[in-house]
Protein backbone atom coordinates (compact mmCIF):
# COMPACT_ATOMS: atom_id res chain seq x y z
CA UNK A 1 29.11 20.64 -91.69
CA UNK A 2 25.81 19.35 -91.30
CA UNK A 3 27.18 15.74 -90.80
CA UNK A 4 29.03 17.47 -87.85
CA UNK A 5 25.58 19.25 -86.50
CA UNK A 6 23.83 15.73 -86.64
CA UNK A 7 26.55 13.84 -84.36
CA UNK A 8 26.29 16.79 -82.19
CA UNK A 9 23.02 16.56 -81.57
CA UNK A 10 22.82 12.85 -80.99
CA UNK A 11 25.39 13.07 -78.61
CA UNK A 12 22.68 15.82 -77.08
CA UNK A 13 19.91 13.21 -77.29
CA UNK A 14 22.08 10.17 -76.27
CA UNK A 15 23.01 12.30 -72.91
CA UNK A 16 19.80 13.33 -72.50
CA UNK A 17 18.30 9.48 -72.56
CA UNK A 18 21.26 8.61 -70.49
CA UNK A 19 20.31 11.78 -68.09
CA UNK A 20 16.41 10.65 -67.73
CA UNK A 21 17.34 7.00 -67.12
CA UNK A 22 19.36 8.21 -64.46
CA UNK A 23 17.17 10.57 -62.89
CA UNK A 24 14.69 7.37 -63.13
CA UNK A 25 17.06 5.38 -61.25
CA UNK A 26 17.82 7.53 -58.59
CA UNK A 27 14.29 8.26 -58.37
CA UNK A 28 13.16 4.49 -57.67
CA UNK A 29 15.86 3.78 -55.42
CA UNK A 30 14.62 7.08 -53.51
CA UNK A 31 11.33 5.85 -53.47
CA UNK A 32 12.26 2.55 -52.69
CA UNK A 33 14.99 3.81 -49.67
CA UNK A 34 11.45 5.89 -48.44
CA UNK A 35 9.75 2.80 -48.85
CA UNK A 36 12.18 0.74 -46.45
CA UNK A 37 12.67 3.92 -44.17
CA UNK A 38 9.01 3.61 -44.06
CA UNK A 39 8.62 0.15 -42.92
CA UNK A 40 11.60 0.12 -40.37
CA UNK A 41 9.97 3.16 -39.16
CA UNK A 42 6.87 1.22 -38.70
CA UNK A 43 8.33 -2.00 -37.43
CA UNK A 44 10.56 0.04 -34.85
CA UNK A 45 7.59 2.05 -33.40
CA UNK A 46 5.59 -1.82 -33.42
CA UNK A 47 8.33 -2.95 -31.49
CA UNK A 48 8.80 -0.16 -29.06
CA UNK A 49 5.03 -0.68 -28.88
CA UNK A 50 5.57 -4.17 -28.19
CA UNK A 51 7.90 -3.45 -25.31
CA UNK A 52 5.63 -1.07 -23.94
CA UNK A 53 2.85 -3.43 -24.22
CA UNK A 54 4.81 -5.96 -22.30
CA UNK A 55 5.81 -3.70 -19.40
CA UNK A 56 1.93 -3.29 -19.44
CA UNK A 57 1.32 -6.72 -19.32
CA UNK A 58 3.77 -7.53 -16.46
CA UNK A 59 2.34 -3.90 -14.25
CA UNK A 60 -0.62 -6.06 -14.22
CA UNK A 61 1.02 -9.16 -13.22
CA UNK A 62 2.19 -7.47 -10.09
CA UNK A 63 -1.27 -5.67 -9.71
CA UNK A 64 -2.83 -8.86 -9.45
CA UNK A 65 -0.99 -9.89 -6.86
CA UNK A 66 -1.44 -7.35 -4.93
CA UNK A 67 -5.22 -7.67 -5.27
CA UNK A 68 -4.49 -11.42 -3.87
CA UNK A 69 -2.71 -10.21 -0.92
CA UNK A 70 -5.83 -8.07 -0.18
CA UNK A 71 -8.62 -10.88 -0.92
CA UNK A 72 -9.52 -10.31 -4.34
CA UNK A 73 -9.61 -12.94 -6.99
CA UNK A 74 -6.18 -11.19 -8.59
CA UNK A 75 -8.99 -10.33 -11.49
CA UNK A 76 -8.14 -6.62 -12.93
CA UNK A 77 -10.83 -4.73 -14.80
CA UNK A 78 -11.93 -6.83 -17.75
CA UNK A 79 -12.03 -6.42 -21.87
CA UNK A 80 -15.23 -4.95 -21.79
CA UNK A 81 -13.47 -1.99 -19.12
CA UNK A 82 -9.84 -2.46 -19.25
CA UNK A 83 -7.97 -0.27 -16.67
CA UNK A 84 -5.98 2.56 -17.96
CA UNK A 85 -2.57 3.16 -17.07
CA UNK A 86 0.14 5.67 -18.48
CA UNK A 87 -0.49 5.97 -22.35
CA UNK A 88 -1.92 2.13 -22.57
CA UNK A 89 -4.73 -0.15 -21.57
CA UNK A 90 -4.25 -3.23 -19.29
CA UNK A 91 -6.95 -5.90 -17.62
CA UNK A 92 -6.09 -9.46 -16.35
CA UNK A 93 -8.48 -12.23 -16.07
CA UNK A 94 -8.19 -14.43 -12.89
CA UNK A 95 -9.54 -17.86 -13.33
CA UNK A 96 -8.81 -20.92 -10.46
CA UNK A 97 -8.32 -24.00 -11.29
CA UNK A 98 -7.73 -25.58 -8.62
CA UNK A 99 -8.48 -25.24 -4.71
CA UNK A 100 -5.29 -22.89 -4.22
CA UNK A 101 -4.32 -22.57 -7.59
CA UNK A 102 -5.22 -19.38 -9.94
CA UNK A 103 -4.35 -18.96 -13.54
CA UNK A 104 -3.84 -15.64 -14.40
CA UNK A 105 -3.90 -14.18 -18.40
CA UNK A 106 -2.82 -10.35 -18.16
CA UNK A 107 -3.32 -8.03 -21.42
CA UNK A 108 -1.52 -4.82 -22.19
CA UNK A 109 -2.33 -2.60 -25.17
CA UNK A 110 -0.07 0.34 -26.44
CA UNK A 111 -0.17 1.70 -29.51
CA UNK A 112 -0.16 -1.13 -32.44
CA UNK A 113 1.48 -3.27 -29.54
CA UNK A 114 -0.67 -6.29 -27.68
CA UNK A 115 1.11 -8.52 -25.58
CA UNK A 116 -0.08 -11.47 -23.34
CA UNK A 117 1.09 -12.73 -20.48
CA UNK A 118 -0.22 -16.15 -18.42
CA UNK A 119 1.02 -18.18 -15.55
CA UNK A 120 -0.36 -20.41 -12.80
CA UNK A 121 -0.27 -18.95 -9.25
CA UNK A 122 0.03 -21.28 -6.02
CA UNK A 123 -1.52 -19.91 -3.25
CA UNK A 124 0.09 -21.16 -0.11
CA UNK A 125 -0.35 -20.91 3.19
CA UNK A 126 2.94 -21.35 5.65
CA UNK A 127 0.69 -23.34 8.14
CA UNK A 128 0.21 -26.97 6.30
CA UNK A 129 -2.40 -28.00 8.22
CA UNK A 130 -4.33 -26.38 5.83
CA UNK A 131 -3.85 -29.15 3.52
CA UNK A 132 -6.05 -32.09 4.19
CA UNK A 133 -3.03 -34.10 3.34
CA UNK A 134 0.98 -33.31 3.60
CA UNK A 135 3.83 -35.65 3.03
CA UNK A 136 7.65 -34.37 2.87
CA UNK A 137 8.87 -37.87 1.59
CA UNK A 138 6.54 -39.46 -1.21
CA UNK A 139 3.25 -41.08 -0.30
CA UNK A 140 1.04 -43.73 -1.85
CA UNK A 141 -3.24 -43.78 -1.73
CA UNK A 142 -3.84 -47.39 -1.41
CA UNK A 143 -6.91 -48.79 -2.49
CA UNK A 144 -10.34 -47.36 -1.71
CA UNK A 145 -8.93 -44.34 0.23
CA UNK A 146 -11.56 -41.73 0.19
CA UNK A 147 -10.97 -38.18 0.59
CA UNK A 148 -12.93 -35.04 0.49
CA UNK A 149 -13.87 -32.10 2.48
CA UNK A 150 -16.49 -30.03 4.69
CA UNK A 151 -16.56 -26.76 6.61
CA UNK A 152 -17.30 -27.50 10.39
CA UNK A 153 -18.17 -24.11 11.07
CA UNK A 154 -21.19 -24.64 8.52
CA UNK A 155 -22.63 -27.91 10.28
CA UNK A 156 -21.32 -31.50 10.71
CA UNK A 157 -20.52 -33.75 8.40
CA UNK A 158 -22.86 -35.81 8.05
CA UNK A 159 -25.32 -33.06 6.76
CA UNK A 160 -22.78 -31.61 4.36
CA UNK A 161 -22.56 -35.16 2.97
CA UNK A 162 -26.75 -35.32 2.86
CA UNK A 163 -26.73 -32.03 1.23
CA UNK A 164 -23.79 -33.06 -1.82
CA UNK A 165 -26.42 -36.31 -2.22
CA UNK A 166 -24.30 -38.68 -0.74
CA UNK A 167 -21.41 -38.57 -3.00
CA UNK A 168 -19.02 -36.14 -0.97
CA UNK A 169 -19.68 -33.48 1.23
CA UNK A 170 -17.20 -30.98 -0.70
CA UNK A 171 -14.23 -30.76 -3.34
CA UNK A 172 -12.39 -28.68 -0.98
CA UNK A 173 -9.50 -30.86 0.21
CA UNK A 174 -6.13 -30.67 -0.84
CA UNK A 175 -3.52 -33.56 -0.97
CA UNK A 176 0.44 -32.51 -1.61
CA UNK A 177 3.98 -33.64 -1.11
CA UNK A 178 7.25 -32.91 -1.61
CA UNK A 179 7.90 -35.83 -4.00
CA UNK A 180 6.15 -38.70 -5.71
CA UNK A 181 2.45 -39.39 -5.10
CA UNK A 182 0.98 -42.42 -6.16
CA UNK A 183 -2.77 -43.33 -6.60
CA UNK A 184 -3.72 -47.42 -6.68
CA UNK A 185 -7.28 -48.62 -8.00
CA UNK A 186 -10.47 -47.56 -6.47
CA UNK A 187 -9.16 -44.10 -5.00
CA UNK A 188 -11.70 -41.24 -4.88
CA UNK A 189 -10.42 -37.77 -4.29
CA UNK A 190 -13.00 -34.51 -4.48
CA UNK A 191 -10.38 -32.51 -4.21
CA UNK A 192 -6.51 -31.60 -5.69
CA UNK A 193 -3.52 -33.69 -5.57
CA UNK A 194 -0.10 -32.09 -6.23
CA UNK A 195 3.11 -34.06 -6.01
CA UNK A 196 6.43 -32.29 -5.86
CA UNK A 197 8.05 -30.48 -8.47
CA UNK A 198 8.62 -31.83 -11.95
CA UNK A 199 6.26 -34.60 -10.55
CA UNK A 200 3.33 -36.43 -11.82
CA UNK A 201 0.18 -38.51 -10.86
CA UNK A 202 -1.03 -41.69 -12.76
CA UNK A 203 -4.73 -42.27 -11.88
CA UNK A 204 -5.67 -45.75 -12.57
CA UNK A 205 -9.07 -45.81 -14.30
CA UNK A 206 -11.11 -47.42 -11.91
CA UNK A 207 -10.04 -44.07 -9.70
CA UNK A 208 -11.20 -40.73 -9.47
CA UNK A 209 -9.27 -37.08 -8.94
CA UNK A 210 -11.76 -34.09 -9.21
CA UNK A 211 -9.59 -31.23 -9.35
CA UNK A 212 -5.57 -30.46 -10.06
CA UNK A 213 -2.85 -32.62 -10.86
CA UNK A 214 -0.29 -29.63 -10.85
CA UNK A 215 2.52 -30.41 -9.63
CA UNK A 216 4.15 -27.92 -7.10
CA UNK A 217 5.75 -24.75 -7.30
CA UNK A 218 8.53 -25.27 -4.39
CA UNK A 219 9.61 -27.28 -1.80
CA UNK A 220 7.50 -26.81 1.14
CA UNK A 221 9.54 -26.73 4.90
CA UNK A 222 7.97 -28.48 7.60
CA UNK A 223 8.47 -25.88 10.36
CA UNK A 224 9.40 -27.09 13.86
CA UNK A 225 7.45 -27.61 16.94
CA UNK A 226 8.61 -25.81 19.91
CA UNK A 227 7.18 -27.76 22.76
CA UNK A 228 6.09 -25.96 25.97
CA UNK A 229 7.78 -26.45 29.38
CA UNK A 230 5.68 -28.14 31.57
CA UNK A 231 7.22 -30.32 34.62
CA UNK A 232 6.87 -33.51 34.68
CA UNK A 233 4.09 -35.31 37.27
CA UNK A 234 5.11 -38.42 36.33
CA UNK A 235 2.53 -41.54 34.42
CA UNK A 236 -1.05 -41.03 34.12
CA UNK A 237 -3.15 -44.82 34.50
CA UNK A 238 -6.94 -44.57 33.97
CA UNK A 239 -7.48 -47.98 35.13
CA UNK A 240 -10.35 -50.77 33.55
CA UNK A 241 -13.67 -48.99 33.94
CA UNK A 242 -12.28 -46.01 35.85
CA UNK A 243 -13.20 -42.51 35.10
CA UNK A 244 -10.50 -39.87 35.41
CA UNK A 245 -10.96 -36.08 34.77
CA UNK A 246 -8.31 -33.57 33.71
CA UNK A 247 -9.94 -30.30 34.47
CA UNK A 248 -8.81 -26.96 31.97
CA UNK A 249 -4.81 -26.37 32.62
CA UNK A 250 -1.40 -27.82 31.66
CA UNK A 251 -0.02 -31.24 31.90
CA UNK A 252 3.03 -33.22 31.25
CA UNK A 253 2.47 -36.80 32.07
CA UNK A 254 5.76 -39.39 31.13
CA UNK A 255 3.48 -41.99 29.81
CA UNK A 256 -0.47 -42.11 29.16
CA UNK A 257 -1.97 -45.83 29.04
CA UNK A 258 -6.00 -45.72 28.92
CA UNK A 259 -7.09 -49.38 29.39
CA UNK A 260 -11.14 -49.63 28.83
CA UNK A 261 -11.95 -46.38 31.14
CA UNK A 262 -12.59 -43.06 30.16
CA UNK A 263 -10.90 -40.08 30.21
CA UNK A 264 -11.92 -36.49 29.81
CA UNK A 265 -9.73 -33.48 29.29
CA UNK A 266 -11.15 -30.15 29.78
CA UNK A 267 -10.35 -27.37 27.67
CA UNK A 268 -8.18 -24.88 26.77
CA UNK A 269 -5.60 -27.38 28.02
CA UNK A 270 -2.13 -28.35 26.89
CA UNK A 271 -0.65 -32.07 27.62
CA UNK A 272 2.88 -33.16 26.89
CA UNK A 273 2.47 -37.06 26.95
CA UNK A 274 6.21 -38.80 26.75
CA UNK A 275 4.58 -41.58 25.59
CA UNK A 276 0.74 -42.77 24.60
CA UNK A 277 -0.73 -46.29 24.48
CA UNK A 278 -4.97 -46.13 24.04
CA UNK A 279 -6.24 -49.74 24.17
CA UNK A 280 -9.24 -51.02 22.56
CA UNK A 281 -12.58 -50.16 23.55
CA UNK A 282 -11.70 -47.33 25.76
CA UNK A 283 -13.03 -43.10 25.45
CA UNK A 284 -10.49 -40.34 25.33
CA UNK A 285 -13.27 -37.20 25.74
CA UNK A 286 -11.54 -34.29 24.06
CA UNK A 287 -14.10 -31.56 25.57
CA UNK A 288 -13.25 -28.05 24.02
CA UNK A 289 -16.56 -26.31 24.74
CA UNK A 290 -14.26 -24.08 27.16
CA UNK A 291 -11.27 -23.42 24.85
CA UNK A 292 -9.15 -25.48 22.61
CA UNK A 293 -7.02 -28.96 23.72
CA UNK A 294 -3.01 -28.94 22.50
CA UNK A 295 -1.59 -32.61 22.64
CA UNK A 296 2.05 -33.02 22.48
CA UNK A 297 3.52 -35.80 21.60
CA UNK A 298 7.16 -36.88 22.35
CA UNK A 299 7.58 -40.41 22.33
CA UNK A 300 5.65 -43.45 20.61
CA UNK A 301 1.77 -42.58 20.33
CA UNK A 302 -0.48 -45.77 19.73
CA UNK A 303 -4.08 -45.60 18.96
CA UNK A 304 -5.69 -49.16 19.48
CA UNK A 305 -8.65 -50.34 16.99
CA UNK A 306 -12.09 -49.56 18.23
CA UNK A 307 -10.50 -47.10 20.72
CA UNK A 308 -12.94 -43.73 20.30
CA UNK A 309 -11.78 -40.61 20.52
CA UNK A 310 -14.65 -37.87 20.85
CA UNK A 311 -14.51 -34.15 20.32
CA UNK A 312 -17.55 -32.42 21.84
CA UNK A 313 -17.68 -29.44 18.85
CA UNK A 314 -16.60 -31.71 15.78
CA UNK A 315 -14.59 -28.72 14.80
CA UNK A 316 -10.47 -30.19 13.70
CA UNK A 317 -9.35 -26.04 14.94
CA UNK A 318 -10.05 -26.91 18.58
CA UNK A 319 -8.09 -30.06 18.98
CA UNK A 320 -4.25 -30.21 17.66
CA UNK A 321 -1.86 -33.40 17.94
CA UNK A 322 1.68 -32.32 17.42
CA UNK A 323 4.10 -35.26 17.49
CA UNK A 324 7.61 -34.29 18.04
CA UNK A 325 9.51 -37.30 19.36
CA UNK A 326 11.46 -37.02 15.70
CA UNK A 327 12.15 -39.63 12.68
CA UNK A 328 12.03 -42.35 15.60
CA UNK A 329 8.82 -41.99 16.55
CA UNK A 330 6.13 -44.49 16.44
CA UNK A 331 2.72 -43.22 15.49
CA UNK A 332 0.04 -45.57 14.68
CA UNK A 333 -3.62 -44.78 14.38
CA UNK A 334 -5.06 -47.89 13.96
CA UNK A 335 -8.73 -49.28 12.62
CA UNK A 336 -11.70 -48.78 13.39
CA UNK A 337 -11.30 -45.53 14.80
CA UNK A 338 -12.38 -41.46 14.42
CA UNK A 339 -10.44 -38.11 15.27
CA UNK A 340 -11.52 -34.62 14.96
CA UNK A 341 -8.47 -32.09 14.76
CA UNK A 342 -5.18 -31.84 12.85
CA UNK A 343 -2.05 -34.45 12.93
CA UNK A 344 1.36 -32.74 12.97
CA UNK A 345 4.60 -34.29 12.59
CA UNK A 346 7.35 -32.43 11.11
CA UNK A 347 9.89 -35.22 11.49
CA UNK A 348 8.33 -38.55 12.06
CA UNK A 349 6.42 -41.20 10.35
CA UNK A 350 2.77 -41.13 10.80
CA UNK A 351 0.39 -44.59 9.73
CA UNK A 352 -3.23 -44.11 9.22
CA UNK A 353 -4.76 -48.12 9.19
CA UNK A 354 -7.27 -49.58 7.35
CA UNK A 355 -10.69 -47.98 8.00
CA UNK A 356 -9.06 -45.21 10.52
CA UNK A 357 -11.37 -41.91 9.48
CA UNK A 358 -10.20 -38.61 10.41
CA UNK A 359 -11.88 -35.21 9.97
CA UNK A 360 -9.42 -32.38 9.51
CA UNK A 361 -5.61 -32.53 8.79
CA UNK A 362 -2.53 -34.63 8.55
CA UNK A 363 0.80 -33.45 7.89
CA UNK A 364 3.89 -35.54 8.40
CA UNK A 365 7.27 -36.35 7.13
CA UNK A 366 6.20 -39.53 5.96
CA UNK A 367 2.72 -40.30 5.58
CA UNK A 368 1.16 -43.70 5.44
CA UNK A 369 -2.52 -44.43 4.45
CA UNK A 370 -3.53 -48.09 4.11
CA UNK A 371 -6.77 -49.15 2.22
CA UNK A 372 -10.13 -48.07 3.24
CA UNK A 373 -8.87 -45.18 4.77
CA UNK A 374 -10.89 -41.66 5.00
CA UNK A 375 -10.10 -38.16 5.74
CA UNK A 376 -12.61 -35.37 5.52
CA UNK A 377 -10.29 -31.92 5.22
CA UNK A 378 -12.17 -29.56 7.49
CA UNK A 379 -12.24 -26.09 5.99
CA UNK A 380 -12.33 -24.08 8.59
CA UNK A 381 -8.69 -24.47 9.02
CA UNK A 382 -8.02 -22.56 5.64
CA UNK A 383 -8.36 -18.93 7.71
CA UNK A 384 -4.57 -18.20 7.53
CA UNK A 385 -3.17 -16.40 10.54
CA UNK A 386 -2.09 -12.50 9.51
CA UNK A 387 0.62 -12.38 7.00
CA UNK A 388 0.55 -15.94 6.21
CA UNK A 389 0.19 -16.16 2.93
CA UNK A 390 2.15 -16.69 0.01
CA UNK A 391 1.71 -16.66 -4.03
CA UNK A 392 4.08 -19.05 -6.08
CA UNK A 393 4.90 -18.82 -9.64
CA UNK A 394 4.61 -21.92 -11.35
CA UNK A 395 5.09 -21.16 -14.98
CA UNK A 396 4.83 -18.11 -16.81
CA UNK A 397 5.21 -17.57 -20.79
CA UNK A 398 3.78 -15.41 -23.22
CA UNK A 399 0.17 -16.70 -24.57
CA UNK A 400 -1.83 -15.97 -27.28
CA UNK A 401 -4.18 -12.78 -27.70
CA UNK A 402 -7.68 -13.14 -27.24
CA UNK A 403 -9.49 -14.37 -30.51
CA UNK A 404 -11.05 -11.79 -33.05
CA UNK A 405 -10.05 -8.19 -33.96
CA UNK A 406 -7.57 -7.26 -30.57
CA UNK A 407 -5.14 -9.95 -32.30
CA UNK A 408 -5.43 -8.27 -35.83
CA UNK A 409 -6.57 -4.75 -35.30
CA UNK A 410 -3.53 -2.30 -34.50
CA UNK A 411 -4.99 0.64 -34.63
CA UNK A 412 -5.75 2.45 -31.34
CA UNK A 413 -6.44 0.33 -28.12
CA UNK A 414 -9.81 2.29 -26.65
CA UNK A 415 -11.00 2.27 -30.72
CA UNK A 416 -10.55 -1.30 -31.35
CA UNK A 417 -12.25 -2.06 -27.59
CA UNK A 418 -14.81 0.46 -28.06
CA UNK A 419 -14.45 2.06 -24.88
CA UNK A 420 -13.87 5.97 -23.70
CA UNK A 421 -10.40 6.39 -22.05
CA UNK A 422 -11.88 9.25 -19.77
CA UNK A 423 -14.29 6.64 -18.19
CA UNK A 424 -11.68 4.11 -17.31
CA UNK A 425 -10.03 3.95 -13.93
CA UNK A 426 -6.99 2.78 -13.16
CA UNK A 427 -5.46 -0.90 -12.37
CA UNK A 428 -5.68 0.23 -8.20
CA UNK A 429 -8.98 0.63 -8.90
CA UNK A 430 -10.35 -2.23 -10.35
CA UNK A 431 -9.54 -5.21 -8.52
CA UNK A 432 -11.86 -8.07 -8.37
């Protein structure tokens, strides 16, 4: 009997050890299912953070744009007064880095989520002339070409150049193509050079490039010329040591030979010339104090050494050489020579000679500069008409977060930034 009562009761005491060690068990896998419910809990709501943080992130993107369009810097608020919008903060720092070419870093903060987006943003303009350089095909510097920039409407030159102490008279000037661009020795840019996309620049050492060497965001059209219609009067001679006068009107002229006289064209005029040959040592007077001069070009257009070509305001907006005779055409600005204005030729082949110095814009096809050659991009002829601008995307990826506690602190944005949401306006508001 009482052997009996003992088995009983450690069967009793084996079930209840067996019992507890269960009810352990279940317990720590309970605990331990909380414990993952817990953390997928948190790592979901990170990640929906996350996403919101992103859609943040891009808002301000496209907010930055915006602020482009309408002549801001694309900046957005700042980290020390980030913008708010919906349940999360958001402020986007603008800096250029080039002379049309912005990177942009946006922020968004939601929650325990921080995301950061950055890109580089071309700013183009549909006119090219607002490069001080354009080639569709590839172009070559060749030795000793010197290029920088001024702003006519500030003074001449030559005082700009006095004032940057004799080095350059700006870094404004902007050198592109559609494909290859290569720089030989002794070539001094102050200024950006972009080559086409997926392109890139060698600079020799004994050269210099101040600013970009981005390559392109797009191929850029040459847009056509539409010539006017003017009829005909037939060839215009200025003969040796005559002086002829084209008073302010329109002219279309099937050849134009200048041989050591003078000729003055009053403005606002426009000339279609069939077919241009300026000898040495004669004066083409370009005089746009009454309105602007349009020269268009349709057949060869020669420019002898030491002919001079003189623009009474020394301003490239006033005079504009459009050369539309197409990929045939023969255009040759040859040494020793100046011109004030822009050179435009959407099909043809335009050659700049040795020691040729131009001060505004070229923009051609295919673009030739020999050695010695300068250009001085006038600025004046960034002003883009209405509507004519454009913002490219070059790259965009997601960066790294600002250094310090925004990249390790996820607790509340406007706690970790120290700022008070009800002082902060929104993205619309804040443009820079």
């Amino acid at each position: 009997m009482d052997h009996l009562h003992q088995t009983s009761t450690e069967r009793r005491g084996s079930v209840s050890v067996m019992a507890l060690f269960v009810t352990i068990l279940v317990g720590g896998l309970t605990v331990a299912l909380l414990q993952v419910g817990m953390s997928f809990n948190r790592e979901q709501t990170r990640r929906i953070d996350d996403e919101r943080a992103l859609f943040l992130a891009e808002a301000g993107v496209q907010e930055s744009l915006l602020a482009m369009r309408q002549g801001g810097t694309g900046g957005i608020g700042s980290q020390a007064a980030p913008t708010l919008f919906g349940n999360g903060l958001l402020w986007v720092d603008a800096l250029p880095v080039g002379n049309q070419l912005v990177r942009l870093r946006s922020i968004g903060m939601c929650g325990s989520g921080r995301v950061a987006l950055e890109g580089l943003i071309f700013h183009y303009t549909d006119s090219l002339v607002t490069t001080a350089l354009f080639s569709n095909q590839s172009f070559r510097l060749e030795s000793n070409v010197f290029i920088d920039s001024f702003d006519s409407s500030a003074g001449t030159y030559a005082a700009q150049l006095a004032a940057g102490g004799g080095v350059s008279a700006g870094n404004g000037a902007v050198s592109q193509s559609n494909g290859d661009v290569v720089i030989d020795s002794s070539v001094e840019v102050h200024g950006d050079v972009h080559p086409g996309i997926d392109d890139t620049v060698e600079v020799p050492g004994s050269s210099s490039i101040s600013g970009s060497l981005q390559p392109g965001a797009e191929v850029r059209p040459m847009p056509p010329v539409t010539v006017p219609a003017i009829a005909a009067a037939g060839a215009l001679d200025v003969p040796a040591d005559g002086v002829t006068l084209l008073p302010s009107g329109d002219y279309h002229f099937t050849s134009l030979h200048l041989s050591s006289g003078t000729l003055t064209v009053e403005g606002p005029a426009r000339l279609v010339l069939d077919d241009v040959d300026i000898d040495s040592n004669t004066t083409w007077v370009l005089d746009t104090s009454g309105g602007p001069i349009e020269i268009y070009g349709t057949g060869d257009f020669v420019l002898a050494s030491n002919s001079n070509i003189v623009t009474t305001d020394l301003s490239a907006r006033s005079v504009t050489l459009n050369l539309v005779g197409g990929p045939a055409q023969n255009v040759e600005l040859r040494s020793n020579s100046t011109f004030y204005g822009t050179v435009y030729s959407p099909e043809g082949s335009v050659t700049v000679h040795s020691n040729f110095e131009v001060y505004g814009s070229l923009a051609a096809d295919r673009l030739v500069l020999n050695a010695n050659v300068r250009v001085h991009f006038d600025e004046s002829l960034t002003n883009p008409p209405p509507g004519g601008e454009r913002y490219v995307f070059t790259s965009w990826s997601v960066a790294s977060l600002p250094a310090g506690t925004l990249s390790t602190d996820r607790s509340d944005p406007a706690t970790v930034l120290g700022v008070d949401p009800a002082a902060l306006t929104s993205p619309a508001d804040a443009h820079l």
